[in-house]
Protein backbone atom coordinates (compact mmCIF):
# COMPACT_ATOMS: atom_id res chain seq x y z
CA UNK A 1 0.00 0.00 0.00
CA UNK A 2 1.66 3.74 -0.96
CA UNK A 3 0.59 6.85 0.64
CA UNK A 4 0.98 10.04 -0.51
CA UNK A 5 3.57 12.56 1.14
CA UNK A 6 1.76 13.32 4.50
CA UNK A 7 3.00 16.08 7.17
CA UNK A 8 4.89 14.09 9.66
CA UNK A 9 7.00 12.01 6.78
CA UNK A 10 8.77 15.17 6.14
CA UNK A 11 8.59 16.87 9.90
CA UNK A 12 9.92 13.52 11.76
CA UNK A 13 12.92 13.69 9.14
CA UNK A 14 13.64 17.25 9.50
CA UNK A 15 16.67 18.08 12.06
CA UNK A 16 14.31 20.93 13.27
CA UNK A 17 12.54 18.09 15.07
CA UNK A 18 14.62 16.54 17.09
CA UNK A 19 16.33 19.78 17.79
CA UNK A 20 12.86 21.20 19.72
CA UNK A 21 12.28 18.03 21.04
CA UNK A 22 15.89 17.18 22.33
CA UNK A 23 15.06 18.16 25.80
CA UNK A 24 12.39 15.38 26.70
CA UNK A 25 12.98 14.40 30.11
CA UNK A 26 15.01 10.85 29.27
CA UNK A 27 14.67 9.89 33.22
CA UNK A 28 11.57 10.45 33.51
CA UNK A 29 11.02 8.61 30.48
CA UNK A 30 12.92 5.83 32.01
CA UNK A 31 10.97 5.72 34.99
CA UNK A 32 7.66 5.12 32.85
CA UNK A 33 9.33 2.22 31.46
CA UNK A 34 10.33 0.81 35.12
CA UNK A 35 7.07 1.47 36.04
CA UNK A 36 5.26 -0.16 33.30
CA UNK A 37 7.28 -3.00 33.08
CA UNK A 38 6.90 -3.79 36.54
CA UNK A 39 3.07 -3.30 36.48
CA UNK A 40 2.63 -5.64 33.68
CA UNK A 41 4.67 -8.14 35.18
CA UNK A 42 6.85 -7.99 31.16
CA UNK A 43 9.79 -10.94 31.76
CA UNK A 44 12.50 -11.03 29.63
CA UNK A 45 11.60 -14.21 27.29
CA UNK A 46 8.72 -11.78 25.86
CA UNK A 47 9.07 -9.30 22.87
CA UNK A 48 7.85 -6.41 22.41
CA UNK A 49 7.50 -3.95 19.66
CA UNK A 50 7.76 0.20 20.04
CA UNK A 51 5.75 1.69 16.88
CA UNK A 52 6.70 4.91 16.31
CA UNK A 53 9.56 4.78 17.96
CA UNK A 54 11.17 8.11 16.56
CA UNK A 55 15.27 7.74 17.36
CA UNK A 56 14.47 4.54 19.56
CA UNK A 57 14.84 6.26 22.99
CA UNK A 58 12.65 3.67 24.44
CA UNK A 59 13.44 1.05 22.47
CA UNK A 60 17.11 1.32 23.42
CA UNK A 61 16.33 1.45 26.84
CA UNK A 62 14.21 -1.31 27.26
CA UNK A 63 16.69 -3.30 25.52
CA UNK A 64 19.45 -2.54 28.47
CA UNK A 65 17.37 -3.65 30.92
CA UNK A 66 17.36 -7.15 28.74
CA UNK A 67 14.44 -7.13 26.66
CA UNK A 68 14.35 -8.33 22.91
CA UNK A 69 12.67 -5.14 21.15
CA UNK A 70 11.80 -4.39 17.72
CA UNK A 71 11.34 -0.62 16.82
CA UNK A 72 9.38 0.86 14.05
CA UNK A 73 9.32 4.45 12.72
CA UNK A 74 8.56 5.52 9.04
CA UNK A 75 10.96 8.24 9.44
CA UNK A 76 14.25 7.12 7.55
CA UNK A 77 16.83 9.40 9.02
CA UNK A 78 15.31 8.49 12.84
CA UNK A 79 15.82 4.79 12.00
CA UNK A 80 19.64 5.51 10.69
CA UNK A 81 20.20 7.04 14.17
CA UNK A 82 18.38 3.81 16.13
CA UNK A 83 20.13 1.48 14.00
CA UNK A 84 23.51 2.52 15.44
CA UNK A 85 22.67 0.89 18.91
CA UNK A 86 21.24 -2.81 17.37
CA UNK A 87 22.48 -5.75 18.69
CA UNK A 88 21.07 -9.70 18.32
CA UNK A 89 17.90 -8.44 20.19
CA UNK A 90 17.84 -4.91 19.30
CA UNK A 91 16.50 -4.25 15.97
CA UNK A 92 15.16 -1.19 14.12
CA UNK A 93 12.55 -1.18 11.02
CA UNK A 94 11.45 1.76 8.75
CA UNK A 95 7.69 0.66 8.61
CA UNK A 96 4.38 2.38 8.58
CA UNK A 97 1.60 1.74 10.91
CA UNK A 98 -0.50 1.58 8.00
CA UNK A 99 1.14 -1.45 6.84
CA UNK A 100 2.81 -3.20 9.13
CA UNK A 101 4.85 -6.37 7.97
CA UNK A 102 4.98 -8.75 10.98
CA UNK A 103 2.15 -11.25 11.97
CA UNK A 104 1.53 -12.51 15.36
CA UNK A 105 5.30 -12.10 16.22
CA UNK A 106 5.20 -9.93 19.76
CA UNK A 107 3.85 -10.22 23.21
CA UNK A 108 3.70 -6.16 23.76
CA UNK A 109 3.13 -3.50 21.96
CA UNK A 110 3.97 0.11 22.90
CA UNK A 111 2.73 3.10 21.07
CA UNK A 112 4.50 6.01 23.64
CA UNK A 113 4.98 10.37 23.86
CA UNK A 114 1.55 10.62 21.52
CA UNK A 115 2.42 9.19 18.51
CA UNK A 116 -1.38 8.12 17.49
CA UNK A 117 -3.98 10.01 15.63
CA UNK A 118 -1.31 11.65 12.77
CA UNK A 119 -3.37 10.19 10.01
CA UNK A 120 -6.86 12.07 8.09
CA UNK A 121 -9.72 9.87 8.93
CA UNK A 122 -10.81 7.28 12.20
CA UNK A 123 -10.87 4.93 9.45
CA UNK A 124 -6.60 4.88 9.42
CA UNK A 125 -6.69 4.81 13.22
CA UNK A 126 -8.94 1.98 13.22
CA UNK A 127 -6.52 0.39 10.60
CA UNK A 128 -3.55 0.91 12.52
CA UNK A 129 -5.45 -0.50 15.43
CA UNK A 130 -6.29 -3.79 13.65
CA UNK A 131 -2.80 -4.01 12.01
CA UNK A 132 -1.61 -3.79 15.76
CA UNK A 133 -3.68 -6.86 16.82
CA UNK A 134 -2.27 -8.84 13.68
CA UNK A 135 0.92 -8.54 15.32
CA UNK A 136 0.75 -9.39 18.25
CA UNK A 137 0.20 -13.00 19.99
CA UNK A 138 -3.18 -14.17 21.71
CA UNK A 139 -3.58 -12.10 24.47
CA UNK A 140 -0.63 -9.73 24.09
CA UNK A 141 -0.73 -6.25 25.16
CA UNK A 142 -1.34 -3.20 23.55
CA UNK A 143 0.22 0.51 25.18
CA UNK A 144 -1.00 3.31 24.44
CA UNK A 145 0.72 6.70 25.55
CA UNK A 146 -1.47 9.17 24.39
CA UNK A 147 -2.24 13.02 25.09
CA UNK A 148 -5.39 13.85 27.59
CA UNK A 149 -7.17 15.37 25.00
CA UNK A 150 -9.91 17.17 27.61
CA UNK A 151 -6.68 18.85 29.86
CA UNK A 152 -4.89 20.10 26.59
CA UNK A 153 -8.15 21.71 25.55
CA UNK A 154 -8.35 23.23 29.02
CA UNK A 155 -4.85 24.22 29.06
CA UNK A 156 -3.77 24.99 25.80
CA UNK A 157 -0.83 27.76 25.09
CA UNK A 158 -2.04 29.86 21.68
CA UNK A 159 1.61 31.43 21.43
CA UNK A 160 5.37 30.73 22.43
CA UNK A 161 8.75 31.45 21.70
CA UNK A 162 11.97 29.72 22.39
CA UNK A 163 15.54 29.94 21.27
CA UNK A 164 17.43 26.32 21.04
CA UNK A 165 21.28 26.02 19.86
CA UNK A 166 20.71 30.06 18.21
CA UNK A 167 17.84 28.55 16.36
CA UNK A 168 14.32 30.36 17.04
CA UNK A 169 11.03 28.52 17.03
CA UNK A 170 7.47 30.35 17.15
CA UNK A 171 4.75 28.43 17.84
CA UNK A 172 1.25 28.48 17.59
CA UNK A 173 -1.51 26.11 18.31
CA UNK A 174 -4.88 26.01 17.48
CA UNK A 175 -8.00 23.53 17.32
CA UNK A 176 -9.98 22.97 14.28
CA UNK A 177 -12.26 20.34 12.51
CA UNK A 178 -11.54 17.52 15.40
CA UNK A 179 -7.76 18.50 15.14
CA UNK A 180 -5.18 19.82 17.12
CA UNK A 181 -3.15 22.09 15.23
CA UNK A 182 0.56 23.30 16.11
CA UNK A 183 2.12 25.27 13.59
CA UNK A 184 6.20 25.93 13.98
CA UNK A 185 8.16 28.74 12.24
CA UNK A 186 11.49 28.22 12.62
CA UNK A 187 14.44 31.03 12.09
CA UNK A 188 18.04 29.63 11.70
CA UNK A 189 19.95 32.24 10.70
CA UNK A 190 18.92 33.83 7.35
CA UNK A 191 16.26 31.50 6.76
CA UNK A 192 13.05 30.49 7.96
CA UNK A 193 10.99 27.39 7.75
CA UNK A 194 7.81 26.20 8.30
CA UNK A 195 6.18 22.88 9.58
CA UNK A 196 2.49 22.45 10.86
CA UNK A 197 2.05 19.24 13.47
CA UNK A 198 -1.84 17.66 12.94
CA UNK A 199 -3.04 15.88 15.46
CA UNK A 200 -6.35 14.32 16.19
CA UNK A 201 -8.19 15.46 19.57
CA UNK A 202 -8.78 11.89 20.33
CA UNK A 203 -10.34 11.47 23.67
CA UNK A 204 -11.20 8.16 25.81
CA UNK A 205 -14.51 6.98 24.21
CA UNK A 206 -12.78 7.73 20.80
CA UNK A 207 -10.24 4.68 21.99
CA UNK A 208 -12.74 2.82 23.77
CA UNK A 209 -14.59 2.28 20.53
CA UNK A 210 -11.35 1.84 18.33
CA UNK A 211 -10.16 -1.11 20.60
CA UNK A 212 -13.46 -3.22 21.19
CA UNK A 213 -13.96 -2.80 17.44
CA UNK A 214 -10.83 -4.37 16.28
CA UNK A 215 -11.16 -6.71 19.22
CA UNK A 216 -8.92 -5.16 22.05
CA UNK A 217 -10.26 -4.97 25.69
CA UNK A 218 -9.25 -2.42 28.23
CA UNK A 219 -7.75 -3.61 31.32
CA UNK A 220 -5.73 -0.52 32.77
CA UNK A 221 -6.12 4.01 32.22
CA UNK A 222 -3.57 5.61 33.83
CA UNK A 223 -3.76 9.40 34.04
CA UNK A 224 0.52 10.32 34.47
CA UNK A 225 3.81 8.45 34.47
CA UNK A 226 3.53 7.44 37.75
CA UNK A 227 0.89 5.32 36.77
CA UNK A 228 -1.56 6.79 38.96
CA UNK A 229 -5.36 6.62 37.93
CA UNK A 230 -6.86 8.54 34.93
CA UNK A 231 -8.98 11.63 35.60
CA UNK A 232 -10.74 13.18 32.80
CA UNK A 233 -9.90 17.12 33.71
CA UNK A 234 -6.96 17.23 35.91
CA UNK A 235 -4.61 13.68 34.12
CA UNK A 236 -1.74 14.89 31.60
CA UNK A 237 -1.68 11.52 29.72
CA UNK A 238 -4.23 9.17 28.99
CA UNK A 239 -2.51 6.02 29.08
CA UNK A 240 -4.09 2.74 28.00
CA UNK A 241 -3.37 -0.60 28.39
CA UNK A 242 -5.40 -3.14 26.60
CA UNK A 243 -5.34 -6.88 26.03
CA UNK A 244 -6.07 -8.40 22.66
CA UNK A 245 -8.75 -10.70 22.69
CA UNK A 246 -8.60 -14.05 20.57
């Protein structure tokens, strides 16, 4: 299946992006992981999968504390950085979620730091959704790290500024049509740039219907890292765990 040049294809790939992102909070990041891993009771003869995995942050963490993890971005130049750290049970794919090419091959599934809802239509999501259940085994677990769509609403910031390694970024953010927009101008030296992020507001019952539709059932919301219960206004992160049914 080809799809046409979307937003994120040529955002992930751009050097701007990991240049406004560099400063996501690796320990805490770690701590998820610890957290999750412990919660789910994950053992080290299980795989798992990280789709979307951007540079493979998680992916190459998970693999030092001794797990076999496959990671999947479609972003080539992210997967030419992961690819630097593989080893025998490290591996890195570029792959879209659209199309996945692995059947029944992993035990967990992690989709983490809101990398759901890119795509134009609930009709992709709910593809993605049932290419995620093809992939895993009976009864493996699906992970969803996603945005608290209610507290962004709540909370969002129209307009910001911020200067990164002499390189400026404005940003602006908006909602329209079911989307959350954020639109980045970026000034590096004599030129400027311009990237728009397109997100789907995707909130709980959105998810709830994606997953019992392609067969999934809900076992665990968390509302932060911490793990600590999901709370419709005040939570940061909706964060879903879900089993796949036979």
């Amino acid at each position: 299946m080809v799809f046409k040049k979307e937003w994120f294809s040529e955002w992930f790939n751009s050097p701007y992006y990991h240049i406004l992102y560099q400063n996501r909070d690796e320990r805490e990041a770690e701590f998820f992981l610890k957290k999750l891993v412990d919660k789910l009771n994950i053992n080290k003869h299980q795989r798992l999968v990280d789709l979307a995995c951007g540079k493979g942050r998680h992916a190459i963490f998970l693999n030092s504390l001794g797990f076999d993890v496959t990671g999947v971005d479609l972003a080539p130049k992210s997967i030419d950085i992961a690819i630097q750290y593989a080893n025998e049970r490290l591996h890195f794919e570029v792959q879209d979620l659209r199309c996945l090419l692995f059947e029944n091959s992993f035990d967990i599934a992690l989709n983490l730091f809101t990398s759901f809802g890119y795509f134009k239509s609930i009709e992709e999501d709910e593809l993605v959704i049932q290419n995620i259940h093809s992939i895993l085994a009976p009864s493996g677990l699906l992970v969803i790290d996603f945005m608290n769509g209610e507290h962004v609403l709540q909370n969002m910031v129209e307009r910001e500024s911020k200067t990164i390694d002499n390189i400026q970024f404005h940003i602006h953010r908006w909602v329209e049509k079911g989307f959350i927009y954020k639109k980045i101008e970026v000034q590096d030296k004599h030129e400027v740039f311009e990237f728009t992020e397109k997100v789907q507001a995707l909130m709980l019952p959105d998810f709830e219907r994606l997953l019992n539709t392609a067969f999934f059932s809900i076992t665990h919301l968390f509302g932060n890292y911490e793990l600590d219960p999901f709370n419709i206004s005040k939570s940061d992160r909706l964060i879903i765990i879900a089993k796949r049914n036979a």
